[in-house]
Protein backbone atom coordinates (compact mmCIF):
# COMPACT_ATOMS: atom_id res chain seq x y z
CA UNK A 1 34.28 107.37 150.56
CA UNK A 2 36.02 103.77 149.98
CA UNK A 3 39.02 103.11 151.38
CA UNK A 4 40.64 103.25 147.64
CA UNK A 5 40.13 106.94 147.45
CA UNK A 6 41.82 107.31 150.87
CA UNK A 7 44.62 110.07 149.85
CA UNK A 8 47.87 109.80 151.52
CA UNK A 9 50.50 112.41 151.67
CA UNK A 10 53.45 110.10 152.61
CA UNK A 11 56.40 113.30 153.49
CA UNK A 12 60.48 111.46 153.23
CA UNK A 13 58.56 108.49 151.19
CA UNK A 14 62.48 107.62 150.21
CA UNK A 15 63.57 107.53 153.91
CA UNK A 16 63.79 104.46 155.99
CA UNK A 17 60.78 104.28 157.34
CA UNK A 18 58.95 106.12 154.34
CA UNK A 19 60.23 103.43 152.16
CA UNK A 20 58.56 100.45 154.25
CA UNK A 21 55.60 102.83 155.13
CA UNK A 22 54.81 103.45 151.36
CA UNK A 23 54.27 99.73 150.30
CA UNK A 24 52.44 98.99 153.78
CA UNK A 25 49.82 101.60 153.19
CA UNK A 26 49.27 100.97 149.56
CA UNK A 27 49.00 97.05 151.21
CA UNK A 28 46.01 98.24 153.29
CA UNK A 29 44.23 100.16 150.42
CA UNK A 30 45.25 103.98 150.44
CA UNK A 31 46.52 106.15 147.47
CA UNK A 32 49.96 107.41 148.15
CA UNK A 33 51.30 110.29 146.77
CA UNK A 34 55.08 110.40 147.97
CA UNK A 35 57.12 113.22 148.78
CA UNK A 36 60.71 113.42 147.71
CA UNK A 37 63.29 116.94 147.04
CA UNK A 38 65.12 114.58 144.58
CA UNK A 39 63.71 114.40 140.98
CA UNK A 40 66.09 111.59 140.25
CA UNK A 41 63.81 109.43 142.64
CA UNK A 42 60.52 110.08 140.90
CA UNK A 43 60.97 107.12 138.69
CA UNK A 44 61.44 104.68 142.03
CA UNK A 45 58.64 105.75 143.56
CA UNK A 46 55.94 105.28 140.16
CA UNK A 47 57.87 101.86 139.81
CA UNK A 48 56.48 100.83 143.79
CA UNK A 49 53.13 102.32 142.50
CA UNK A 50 53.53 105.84 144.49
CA UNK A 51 52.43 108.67 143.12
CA UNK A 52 55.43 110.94 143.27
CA UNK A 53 55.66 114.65 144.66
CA UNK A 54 59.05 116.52 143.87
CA UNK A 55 58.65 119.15 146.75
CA UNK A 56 61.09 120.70 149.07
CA UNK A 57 59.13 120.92 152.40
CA UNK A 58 61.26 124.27 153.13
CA UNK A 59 59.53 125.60 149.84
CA UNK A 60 56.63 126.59 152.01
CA UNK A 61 54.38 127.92 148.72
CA UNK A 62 55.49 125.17 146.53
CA UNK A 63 54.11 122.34 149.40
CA UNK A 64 51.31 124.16 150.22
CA UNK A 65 50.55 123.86 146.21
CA UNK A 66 51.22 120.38 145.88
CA UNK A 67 49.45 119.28 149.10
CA UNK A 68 46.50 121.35 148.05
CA UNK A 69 46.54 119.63 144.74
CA UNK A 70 46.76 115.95 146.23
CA UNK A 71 43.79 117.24 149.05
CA UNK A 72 44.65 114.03 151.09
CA UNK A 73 42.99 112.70 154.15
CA UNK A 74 46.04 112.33 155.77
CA UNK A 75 49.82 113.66 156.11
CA UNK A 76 52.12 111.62 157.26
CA UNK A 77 55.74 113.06 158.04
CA UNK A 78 58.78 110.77 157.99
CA UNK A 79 61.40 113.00 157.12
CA UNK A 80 64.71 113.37 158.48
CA UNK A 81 68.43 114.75 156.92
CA UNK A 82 70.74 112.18 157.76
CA UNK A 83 73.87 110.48 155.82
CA UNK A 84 74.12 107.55 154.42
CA UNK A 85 76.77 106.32 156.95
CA UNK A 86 76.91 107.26 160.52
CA UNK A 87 80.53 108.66 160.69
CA UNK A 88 80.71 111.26 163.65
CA UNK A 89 81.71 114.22 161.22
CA UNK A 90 78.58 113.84 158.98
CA UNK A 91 76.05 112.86 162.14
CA UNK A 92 77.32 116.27 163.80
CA UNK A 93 76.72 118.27 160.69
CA UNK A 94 73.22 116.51 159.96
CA UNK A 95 72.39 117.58 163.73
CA UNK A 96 71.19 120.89 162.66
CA UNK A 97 69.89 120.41 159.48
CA UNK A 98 67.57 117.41 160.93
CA UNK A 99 66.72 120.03 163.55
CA UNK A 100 65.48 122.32 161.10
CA UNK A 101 63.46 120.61 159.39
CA UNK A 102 61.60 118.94 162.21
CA UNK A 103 60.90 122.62 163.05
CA UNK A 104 60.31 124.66 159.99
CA UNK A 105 59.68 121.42 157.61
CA UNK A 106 56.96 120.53 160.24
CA UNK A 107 55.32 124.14 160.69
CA UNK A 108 55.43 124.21 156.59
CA UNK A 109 53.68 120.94 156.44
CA UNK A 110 50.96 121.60 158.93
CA UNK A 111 50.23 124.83 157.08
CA UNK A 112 50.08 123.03 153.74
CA UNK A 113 47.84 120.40 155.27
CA UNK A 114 45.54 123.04 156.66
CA UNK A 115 45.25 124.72 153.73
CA UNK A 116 44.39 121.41 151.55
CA UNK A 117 41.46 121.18 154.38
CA UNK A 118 43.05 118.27 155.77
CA UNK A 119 42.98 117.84 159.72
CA UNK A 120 44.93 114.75 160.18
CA UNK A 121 48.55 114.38 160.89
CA UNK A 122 51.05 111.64 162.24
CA UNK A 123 54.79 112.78 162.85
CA UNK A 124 58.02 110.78 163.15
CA UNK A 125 59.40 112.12 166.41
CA UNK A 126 62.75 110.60 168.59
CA UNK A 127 62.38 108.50 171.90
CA UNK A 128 65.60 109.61 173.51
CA UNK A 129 64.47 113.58 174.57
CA UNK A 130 63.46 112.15 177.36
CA UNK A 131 64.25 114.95 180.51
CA UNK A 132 66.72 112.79 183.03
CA UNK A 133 63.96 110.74 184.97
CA UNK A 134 62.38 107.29 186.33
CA UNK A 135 62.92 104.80 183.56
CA UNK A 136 61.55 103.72 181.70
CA UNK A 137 60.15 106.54 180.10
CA UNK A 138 56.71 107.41 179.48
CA UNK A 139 54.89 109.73 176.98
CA UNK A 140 53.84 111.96 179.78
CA UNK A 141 57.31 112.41 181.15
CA UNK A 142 59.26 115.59 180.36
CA UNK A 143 61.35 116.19 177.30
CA UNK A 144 65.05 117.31 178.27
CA UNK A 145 64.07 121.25 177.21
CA UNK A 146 67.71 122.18 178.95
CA UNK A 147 70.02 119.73 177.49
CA UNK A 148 73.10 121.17 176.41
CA UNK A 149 74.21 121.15 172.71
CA UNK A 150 73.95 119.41 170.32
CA UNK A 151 71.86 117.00 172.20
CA UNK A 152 69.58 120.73 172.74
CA UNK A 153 69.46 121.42 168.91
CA UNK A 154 67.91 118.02 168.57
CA UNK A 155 65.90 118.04 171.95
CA UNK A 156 64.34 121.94 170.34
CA UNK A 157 63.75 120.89 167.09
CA UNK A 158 61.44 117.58 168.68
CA UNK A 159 59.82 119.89 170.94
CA UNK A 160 58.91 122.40 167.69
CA UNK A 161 57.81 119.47 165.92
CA UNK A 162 55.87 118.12 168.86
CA UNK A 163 54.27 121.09 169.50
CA UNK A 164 53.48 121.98 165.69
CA UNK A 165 51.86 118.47 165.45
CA UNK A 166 50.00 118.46 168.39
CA UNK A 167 49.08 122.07 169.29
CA UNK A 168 47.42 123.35 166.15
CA UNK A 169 43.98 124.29 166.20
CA UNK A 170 41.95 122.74 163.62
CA UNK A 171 44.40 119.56 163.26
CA UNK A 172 44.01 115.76 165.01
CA UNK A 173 47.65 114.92 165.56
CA UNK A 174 49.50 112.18 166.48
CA UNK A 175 53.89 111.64 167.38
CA UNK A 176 55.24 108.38 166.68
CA UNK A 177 58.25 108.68 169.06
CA UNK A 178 60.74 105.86 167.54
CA UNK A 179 63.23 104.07 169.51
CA UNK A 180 66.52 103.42 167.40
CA UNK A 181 66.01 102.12 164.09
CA UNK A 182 67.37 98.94 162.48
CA UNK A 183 66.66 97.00 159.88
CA UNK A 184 67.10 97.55 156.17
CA UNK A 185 68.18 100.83 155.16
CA UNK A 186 68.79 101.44 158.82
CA UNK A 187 72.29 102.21 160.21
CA UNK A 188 72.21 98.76 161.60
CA UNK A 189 71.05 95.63 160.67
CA UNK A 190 70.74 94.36 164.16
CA UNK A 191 69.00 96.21 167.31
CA UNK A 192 71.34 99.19 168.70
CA UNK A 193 70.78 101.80 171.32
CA UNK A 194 69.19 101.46 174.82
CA UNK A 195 65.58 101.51 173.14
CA UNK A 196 65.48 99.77 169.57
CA UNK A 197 62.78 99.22 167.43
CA UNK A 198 62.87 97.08 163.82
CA UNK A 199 62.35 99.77 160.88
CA UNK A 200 59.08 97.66 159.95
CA UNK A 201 57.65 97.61 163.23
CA UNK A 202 58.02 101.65 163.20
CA UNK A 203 56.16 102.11 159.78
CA UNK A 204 53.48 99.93 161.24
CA UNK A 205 53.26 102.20 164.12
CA UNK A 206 51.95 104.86 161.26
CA UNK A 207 49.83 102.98 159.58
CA UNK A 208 47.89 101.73 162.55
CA UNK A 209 48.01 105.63 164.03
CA UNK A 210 46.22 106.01 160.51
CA UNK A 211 43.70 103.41 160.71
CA UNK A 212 42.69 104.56 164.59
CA UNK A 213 42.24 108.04 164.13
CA UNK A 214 44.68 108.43 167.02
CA UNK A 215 45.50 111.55 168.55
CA UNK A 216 48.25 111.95 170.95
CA UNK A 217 51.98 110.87 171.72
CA UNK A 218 53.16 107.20 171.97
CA UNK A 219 56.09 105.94 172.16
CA UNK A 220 57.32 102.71 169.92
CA UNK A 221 60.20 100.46 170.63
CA UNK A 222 61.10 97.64 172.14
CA UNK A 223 60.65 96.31 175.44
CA UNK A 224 63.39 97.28 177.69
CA UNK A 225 64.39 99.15 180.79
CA UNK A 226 64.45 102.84 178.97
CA UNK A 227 61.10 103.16 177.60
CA UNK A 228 57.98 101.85 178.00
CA UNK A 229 55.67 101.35 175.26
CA UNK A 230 51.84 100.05 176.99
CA UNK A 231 49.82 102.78 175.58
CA UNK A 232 50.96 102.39 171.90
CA UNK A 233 50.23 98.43 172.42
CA UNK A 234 46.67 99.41 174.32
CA UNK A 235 45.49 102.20 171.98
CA UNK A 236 46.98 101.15 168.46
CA UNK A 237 47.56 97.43 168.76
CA UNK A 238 51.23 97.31 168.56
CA UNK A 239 53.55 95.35 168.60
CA UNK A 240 57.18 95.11 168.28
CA UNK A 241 57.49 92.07 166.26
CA UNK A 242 55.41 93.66 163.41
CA UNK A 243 56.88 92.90 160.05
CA UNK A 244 55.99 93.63 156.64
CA UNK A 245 56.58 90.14 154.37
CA UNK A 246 59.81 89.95 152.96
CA UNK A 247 59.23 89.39 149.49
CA UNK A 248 57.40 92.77 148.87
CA UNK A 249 59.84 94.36 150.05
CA UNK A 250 62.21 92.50 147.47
């Protein structure tokens, strides 16, 4: 099989790191077919030379049809509910909602990727469900299963997604667990939060997860006193100043 028929089922291809992911991988030779719920971004994504996929990943019979129709090699899930702007009022509401769908959105996905016969997966996870701990963390270290709400609701719904990703028979997973994003189309143009990492440098986490074949949870962010990020340089060839050039992204 050449590396042009490579199938790609990019889920949240419109998100922030989707949206740097999507050019990156169509960069390194793979056909991307690009989920979205909204219809009004179908036209976006054919313009960047995506193949686009109007399917709500709580529609568990709809994905499973469109993900059986792509058959891709690969699913890649970058999806997350948040709002445009981080006020406090709309991050507390999108608590749940992102919660949800890393639990249901990600069972619904692994089941549609199953059924398409595909066995690979990499998932967008969080590097701040860390249980309280020596810092900085590492992928082996608890997650913080007893936090109270809402820091729980998220802290469960990364533990369902973890679990869906990297428990299911039959499937070759791998977590991406991001520090704090920033960059373009990021809450923040400059680096925030105790772990950061540059919204580039995360979607070349994926594609490099991709090209390995690797299995497994790493974490990816910055170097700093919180979390520690050796394996994902060791076993993917990471690196934190990974950037995608500026004028394709233009």
């Amino acid at each position: 099989m050449g590396m042009s028929d490579n199938r790609i089922f990019l889920a949240g291809a419109t998100g922030a790191v989707g949206s740097v992911l999507a050019p990156l991988l169509i960069d390194a030779g793979y056909a991307v077919y690009g989920g979205t719920r909204r219809a009004d971004r179908a036209q976006a994504l054919e313009a960047q030379g995506i193949v686009p996929v109007v399917v709500d990943v709580f529609d568990a019979p709809a994905l499973a049809q469109a993900v059986k129709r792509i058959a891709p090699d690969a699913v890649i899930h970058q999806l997350t509910d948040l709002p445009s702007k981080p006020d406090p009022e709309a991050m507390a509401t999108a608590v749940p909602r992102n919660a949800r769908l890393r639990s249901d959105g990600t069972r619904n996905l692994v089941a549609a990727a199953l059924a398409a016969g595909c066995d690979r997966l990499i998932s967008q996870s969080i590097a701040w469900a860390y249980a309280p701990g020596p810092q900085p963390w590492r992928e082996d270290q608890p997650l913080d299963r007893s936090a109270a709400d809402p820091r729980g609701i998220t802290v469960r719904g990364v533990v369902a997604l973890e679990q869906s990703t990297l428990g299911t028979v039959g499937l070759r997973g791998a977590v991406l667990r991001y520090g704090q994003l920033y960059g373009p189309r990021t809450f923040s143009p400059t680096p925030r939060g105790a772990s950061p990492v540059h919204v580039e440098a995360a979607a070349w986490a994926a594609l490099l997860a991709l090209q390995r074949g690797a299995a497994g949870i790493f974490n990816i962010a910055e170097d700093g006193a919180v979390v520690n990020s050796d394996k994902a340089k060791a076993e993917l060839g990471w690196r934190a100043d990974l950037r995608w050039p500026a004028e394709v992204l233009a």
